[in-house]
PDB file of N, CA and C in Angstrom:
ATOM      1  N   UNK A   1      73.112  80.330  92.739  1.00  0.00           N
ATOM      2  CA  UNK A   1      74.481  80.620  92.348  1.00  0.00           C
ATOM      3  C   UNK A   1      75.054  79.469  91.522  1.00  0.00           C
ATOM      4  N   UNK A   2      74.650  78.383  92.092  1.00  0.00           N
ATOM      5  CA  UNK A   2      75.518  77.256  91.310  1.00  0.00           C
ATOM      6  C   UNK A   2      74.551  77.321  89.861  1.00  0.00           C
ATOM      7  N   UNK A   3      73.297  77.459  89.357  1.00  0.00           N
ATOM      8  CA  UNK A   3      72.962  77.652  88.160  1.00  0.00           C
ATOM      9  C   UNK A   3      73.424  78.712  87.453  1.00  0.00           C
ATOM     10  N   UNK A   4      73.620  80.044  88.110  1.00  0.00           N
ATOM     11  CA  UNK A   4      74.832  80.559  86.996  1.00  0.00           C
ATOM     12  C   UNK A   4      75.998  80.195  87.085  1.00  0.00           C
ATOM     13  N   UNK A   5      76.568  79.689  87.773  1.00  0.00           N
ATOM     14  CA  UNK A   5      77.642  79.355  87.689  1.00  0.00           C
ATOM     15  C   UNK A   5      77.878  77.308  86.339  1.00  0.00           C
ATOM     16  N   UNK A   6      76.790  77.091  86.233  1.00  0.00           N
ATOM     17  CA  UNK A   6      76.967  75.775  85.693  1.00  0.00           C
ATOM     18  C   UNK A   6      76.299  76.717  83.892  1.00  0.00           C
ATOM     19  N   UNK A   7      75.791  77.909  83.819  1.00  0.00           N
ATOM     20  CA  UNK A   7      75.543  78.236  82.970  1.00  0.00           C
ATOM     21  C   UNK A   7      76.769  78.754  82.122  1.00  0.00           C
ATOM     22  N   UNK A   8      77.354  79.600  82.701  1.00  0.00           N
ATOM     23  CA  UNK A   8      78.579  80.074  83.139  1.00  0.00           C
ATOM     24  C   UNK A   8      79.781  79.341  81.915  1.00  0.00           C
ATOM     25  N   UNK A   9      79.592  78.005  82.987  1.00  0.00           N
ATOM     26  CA  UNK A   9      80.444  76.944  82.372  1.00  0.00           C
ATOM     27  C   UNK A   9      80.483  76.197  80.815  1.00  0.00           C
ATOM     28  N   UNK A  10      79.030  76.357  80.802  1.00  0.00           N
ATOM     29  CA  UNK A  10      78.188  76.135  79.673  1.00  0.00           C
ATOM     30  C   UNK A  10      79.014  76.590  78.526  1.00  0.00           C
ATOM     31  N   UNK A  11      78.841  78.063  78.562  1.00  0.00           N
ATOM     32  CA  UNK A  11      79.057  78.807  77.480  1.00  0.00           C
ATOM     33  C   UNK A  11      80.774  78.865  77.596  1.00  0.00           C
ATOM     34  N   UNK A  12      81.301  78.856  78.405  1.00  0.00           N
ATOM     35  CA  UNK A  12      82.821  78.901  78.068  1.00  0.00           C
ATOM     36  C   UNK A  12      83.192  77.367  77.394  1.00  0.00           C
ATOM     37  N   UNK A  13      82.370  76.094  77.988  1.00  0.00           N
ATOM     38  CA  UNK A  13      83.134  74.993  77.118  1.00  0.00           C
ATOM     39  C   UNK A  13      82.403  74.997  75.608  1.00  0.00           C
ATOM     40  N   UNK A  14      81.231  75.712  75.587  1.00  0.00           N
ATOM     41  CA  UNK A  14      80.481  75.755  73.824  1.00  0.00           C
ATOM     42  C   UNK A  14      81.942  76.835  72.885  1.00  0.00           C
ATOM     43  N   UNK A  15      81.944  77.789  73.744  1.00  0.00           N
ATOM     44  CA  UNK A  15      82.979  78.840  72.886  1.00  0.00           C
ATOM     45  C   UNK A  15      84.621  77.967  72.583  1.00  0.00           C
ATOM     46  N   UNK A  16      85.159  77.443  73.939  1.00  0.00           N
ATOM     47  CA  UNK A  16      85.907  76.603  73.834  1.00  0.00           C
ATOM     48  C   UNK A  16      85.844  75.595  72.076  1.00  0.00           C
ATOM     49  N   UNK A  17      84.964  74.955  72.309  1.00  0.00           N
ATOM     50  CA  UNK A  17      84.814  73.789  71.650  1.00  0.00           C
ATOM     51  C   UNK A  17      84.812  74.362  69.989  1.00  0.00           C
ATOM     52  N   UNK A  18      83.681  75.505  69.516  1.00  0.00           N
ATOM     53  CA  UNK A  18      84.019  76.109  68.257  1.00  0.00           C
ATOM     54  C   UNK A  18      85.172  76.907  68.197  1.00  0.00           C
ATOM     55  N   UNK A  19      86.131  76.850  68.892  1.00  0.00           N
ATOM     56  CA  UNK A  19      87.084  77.843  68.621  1.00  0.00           C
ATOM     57  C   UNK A  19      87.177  79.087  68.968  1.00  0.00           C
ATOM     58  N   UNK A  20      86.262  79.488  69.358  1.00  0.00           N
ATOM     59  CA  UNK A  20      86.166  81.341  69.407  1.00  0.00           C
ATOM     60  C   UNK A  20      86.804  81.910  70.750  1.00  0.00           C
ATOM     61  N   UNK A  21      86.865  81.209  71.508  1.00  0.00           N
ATOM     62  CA  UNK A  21      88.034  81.645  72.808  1.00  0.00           C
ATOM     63  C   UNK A  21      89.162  80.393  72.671  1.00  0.00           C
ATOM     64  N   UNK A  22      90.065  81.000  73.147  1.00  0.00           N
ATOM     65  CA  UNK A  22      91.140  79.916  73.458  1.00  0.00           C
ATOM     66  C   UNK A  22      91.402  79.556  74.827  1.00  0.00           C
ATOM     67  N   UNK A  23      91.764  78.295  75.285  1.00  0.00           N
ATOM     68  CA  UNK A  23      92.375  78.133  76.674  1.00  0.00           C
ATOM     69  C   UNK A  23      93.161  79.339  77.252  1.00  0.00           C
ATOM     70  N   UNK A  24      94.223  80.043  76.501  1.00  0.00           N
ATOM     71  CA  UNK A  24      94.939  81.014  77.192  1.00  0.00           C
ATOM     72  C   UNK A  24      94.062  82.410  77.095  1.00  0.00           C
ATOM     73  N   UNK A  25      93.551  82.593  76.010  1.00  0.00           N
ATOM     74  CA  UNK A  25      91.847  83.760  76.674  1.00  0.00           C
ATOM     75  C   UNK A  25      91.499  83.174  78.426  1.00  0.00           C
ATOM     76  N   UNK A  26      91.390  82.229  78.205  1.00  0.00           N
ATOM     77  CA  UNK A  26      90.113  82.019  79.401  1.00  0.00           C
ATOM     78  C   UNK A  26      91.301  81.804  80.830  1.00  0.00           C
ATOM     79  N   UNK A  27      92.411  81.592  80.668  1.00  0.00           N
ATOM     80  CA  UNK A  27      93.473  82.058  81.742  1.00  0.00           C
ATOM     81  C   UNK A  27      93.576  82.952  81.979  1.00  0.00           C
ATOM     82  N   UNK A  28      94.020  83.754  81.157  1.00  0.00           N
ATOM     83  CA  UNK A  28      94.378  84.816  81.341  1.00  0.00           C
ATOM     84  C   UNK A  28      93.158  85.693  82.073  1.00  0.00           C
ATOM     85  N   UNK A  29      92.008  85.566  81.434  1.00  0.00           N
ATOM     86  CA  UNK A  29      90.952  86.456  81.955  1.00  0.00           C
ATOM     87  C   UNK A  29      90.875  85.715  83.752  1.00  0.00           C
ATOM     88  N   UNK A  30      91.122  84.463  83.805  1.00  0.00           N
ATOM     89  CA  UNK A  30      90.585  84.450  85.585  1.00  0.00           C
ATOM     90  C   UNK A  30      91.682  84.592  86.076  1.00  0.00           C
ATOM     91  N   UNK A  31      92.690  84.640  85.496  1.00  0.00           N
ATOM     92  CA  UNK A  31      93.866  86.006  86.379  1.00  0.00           C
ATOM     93  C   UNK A  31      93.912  87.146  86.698  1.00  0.00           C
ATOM     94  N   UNK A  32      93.123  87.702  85.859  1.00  0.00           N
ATOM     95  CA  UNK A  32      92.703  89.167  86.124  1.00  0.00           C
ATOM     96  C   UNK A  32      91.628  89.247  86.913  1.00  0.00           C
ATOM     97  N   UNK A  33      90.816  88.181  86.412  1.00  0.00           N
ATOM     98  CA  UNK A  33      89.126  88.481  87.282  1.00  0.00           C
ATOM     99  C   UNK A  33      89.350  88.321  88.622  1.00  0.00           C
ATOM    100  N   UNK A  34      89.970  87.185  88.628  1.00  0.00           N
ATOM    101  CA  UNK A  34      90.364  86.464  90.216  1.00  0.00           C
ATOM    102  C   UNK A  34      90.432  87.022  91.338  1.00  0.00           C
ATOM    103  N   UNK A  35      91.743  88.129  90.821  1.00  0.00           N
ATOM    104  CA  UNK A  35      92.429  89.232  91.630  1.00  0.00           C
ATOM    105  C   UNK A  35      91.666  90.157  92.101  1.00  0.00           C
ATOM    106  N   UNK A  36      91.580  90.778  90.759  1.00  0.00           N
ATOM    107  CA  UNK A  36      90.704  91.930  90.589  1.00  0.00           C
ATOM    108  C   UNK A  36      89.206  91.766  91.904  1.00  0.00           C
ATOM    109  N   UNK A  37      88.569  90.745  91.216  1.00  0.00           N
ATOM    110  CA  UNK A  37      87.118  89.972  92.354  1.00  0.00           C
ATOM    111  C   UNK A  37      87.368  90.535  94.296  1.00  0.00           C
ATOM    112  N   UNK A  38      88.589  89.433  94.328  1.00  0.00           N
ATOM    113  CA  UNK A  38      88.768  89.911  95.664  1.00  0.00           C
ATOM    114  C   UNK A  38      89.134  91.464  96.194  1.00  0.00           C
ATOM    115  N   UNK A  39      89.813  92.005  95.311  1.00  0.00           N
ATOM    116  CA  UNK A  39      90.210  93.763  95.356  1.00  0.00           C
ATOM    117  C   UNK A  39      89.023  94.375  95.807  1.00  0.00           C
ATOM    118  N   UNK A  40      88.011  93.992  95.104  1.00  0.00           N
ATOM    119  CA  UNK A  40      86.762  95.148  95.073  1.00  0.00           C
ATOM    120  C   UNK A  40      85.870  94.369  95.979  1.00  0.00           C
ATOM    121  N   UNK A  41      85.971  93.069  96.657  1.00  0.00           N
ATOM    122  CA  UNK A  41      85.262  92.346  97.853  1.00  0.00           C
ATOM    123  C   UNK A  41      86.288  92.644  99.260  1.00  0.00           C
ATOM    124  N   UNK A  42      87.402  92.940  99.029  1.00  0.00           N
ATOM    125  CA  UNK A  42      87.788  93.427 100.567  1.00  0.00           C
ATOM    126  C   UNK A  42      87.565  94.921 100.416  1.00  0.00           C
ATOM    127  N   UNK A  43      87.592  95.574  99.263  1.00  0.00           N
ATOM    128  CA  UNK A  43      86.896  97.455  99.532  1.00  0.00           C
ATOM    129  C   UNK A  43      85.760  97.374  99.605  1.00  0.00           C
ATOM    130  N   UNK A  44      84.935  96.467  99.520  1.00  0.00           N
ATOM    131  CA  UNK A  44      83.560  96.634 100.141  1.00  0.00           C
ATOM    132  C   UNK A  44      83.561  96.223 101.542  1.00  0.00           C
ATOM    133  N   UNK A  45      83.919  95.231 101.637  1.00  0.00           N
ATOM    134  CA  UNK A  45      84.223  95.189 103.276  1.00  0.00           C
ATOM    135  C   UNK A  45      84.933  96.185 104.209  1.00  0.00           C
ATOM    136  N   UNK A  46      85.912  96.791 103.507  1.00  0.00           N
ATOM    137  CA  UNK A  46      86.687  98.212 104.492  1.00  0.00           C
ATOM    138  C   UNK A  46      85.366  99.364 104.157  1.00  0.00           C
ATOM    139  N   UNK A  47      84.543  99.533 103.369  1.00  0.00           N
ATOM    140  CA  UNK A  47      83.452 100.804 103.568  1.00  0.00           C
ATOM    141  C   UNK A  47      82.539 100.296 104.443  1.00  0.00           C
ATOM    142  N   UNK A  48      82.076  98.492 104.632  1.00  0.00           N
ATOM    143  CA  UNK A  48      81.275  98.392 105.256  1.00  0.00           C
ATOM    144  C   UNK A  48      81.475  98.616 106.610  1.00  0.00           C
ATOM    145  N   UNK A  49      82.622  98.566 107.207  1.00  0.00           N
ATOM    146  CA  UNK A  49      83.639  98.704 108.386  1.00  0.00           C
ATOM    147  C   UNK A  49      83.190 100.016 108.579  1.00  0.00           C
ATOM    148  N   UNK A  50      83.732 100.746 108.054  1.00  0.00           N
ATOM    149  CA  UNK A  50      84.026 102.329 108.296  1.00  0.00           C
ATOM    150  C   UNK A  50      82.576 102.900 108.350  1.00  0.00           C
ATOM    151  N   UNK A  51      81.499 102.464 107.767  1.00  0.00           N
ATOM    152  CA  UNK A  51      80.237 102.564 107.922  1.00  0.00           C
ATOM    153  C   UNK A  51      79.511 102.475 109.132  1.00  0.00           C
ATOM    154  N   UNK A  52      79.715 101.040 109.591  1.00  0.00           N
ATOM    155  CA  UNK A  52      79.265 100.430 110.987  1.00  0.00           C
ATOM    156  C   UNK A  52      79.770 101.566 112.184  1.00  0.00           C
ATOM    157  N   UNK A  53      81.445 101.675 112.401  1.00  0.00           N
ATOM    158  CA  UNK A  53      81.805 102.398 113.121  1.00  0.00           C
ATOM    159  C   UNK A  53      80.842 103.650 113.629  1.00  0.00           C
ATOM    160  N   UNK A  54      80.934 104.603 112.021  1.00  0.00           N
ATOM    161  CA  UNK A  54      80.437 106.230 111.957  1.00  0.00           C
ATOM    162  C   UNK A  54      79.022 105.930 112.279  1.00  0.00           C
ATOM    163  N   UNK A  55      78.294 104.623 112.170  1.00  0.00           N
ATOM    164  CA  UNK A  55      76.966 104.674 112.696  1.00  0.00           C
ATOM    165  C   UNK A  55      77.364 104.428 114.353  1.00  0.00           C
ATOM    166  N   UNK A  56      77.984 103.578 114.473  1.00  0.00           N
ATOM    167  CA  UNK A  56      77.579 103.353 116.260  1.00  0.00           C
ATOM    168  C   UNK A  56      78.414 104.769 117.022  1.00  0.00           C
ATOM    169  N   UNK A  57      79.135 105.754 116.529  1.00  0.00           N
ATOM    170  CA  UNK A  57      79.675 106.609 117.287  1.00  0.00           C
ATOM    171  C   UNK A  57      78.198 107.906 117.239  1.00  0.00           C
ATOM    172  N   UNK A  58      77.729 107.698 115.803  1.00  0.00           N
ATOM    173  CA  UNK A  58      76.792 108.644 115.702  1.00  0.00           C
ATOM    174  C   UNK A  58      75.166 107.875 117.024  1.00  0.00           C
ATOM    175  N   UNK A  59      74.733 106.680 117.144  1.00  0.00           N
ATOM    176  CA  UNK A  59      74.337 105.848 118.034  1.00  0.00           C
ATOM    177  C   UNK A  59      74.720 106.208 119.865  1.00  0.00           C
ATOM    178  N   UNK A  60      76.266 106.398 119.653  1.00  0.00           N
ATOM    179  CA  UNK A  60      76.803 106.794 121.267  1.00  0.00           C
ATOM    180  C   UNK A  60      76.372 108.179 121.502  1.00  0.00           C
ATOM    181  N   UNK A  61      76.296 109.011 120.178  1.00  0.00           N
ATOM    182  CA  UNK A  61      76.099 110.481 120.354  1.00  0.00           C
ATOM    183  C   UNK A  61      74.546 110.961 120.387  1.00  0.00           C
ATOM    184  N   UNK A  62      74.006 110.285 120.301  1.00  0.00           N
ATOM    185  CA  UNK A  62      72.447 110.239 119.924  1.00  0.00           C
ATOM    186  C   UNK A  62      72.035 109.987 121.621  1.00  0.00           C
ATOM    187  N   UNK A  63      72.234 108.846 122.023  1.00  0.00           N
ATOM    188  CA  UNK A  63      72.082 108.257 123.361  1.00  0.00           C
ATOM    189  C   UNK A  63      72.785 108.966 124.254  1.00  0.00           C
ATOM    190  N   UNK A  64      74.009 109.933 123.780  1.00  0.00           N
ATOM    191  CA  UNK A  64      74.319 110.638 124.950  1.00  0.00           C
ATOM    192  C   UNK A  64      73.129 111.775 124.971  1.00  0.00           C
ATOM    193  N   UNK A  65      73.150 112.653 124.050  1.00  0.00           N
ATOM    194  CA  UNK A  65      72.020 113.752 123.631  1.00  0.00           C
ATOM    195  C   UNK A  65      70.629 113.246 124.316  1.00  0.00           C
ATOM    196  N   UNK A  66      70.144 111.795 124.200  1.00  0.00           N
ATOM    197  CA  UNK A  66      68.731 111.748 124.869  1.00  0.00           C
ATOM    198  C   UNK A  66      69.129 111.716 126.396  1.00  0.00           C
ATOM    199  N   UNK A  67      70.231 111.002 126.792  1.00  0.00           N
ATOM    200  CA  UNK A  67      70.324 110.846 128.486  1.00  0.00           C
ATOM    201  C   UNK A  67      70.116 111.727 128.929  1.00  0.00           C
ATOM    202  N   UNK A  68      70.702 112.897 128.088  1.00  0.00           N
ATOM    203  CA  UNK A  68      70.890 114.293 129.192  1.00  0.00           C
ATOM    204  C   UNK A  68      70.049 115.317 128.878  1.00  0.00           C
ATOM    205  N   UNK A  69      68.953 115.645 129.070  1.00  0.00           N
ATOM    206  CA  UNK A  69      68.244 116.789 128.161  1.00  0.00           C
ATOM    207  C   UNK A  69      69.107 118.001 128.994  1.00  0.00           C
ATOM    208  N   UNK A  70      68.709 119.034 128.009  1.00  0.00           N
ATOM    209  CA  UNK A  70      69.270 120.579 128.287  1.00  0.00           C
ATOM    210  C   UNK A  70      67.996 121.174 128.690  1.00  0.00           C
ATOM    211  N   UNK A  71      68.369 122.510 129.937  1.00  0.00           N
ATOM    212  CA  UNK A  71      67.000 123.048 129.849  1.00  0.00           C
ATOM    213  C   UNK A  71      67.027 123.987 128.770  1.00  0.00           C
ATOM    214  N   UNK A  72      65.509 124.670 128.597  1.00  0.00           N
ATOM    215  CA  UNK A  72      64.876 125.439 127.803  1.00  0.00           C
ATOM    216  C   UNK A  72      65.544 126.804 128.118  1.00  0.00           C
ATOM    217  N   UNK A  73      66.418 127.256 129.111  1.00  0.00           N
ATOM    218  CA  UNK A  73      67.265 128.451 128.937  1.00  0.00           C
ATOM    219  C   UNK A  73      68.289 128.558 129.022  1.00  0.00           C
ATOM    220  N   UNK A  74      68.805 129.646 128.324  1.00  0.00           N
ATOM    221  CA  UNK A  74      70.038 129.885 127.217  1.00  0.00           C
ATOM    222  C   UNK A  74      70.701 131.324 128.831  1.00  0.00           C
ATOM    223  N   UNK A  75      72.099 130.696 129.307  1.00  0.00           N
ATOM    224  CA  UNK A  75      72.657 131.173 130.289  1.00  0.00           C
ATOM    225  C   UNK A  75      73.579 132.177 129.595  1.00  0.00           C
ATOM    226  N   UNK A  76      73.796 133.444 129.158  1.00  0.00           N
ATOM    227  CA  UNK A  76      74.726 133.795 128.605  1.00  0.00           C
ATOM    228  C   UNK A  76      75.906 134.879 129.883  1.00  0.00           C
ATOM    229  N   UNK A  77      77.336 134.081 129.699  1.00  0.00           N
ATOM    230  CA  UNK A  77      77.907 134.826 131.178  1.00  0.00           C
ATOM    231  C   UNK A  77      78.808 135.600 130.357  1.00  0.00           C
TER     232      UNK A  77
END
């Protein structure tokens, strides 16, 4: 991580330096990225949540189904 990240750096102070981005480009963009970054890292964390759950209820329902077998006939009253 820290080698892309020092690569990263690389190329924003080369672009910097010829001119082709400006300081307020490169603000502005990690204002947006910044935000944005964490937005879509706590919605991955709320699906991973909601994931875990629907597995361990489907887990409780599984383990109830093996505890108890049913017999092989069908009682109709």
């Amino acid at each position: 991580m820290d080698k892309i990240l020092d690569i990263v750096n690389g190329w924003i102070t080369a672009a910097v330096a010829s001119e082709v981005l400006q300081i307020k480009q490169i603000l502005l963009f990690i204002f947006i990225a910044g935000p944005l970054a964490l937005v879509i890292w706590k919605i991955r964390e709320i699906i991973n949540f909601v994931n875990e759950v629907r597995n361990s209820k489907l887990n409780e329902l599984q383990h109830l189904l093996d505890s108890h077998k049913l017999s092989d006939e069908v009682n109709i009253v």
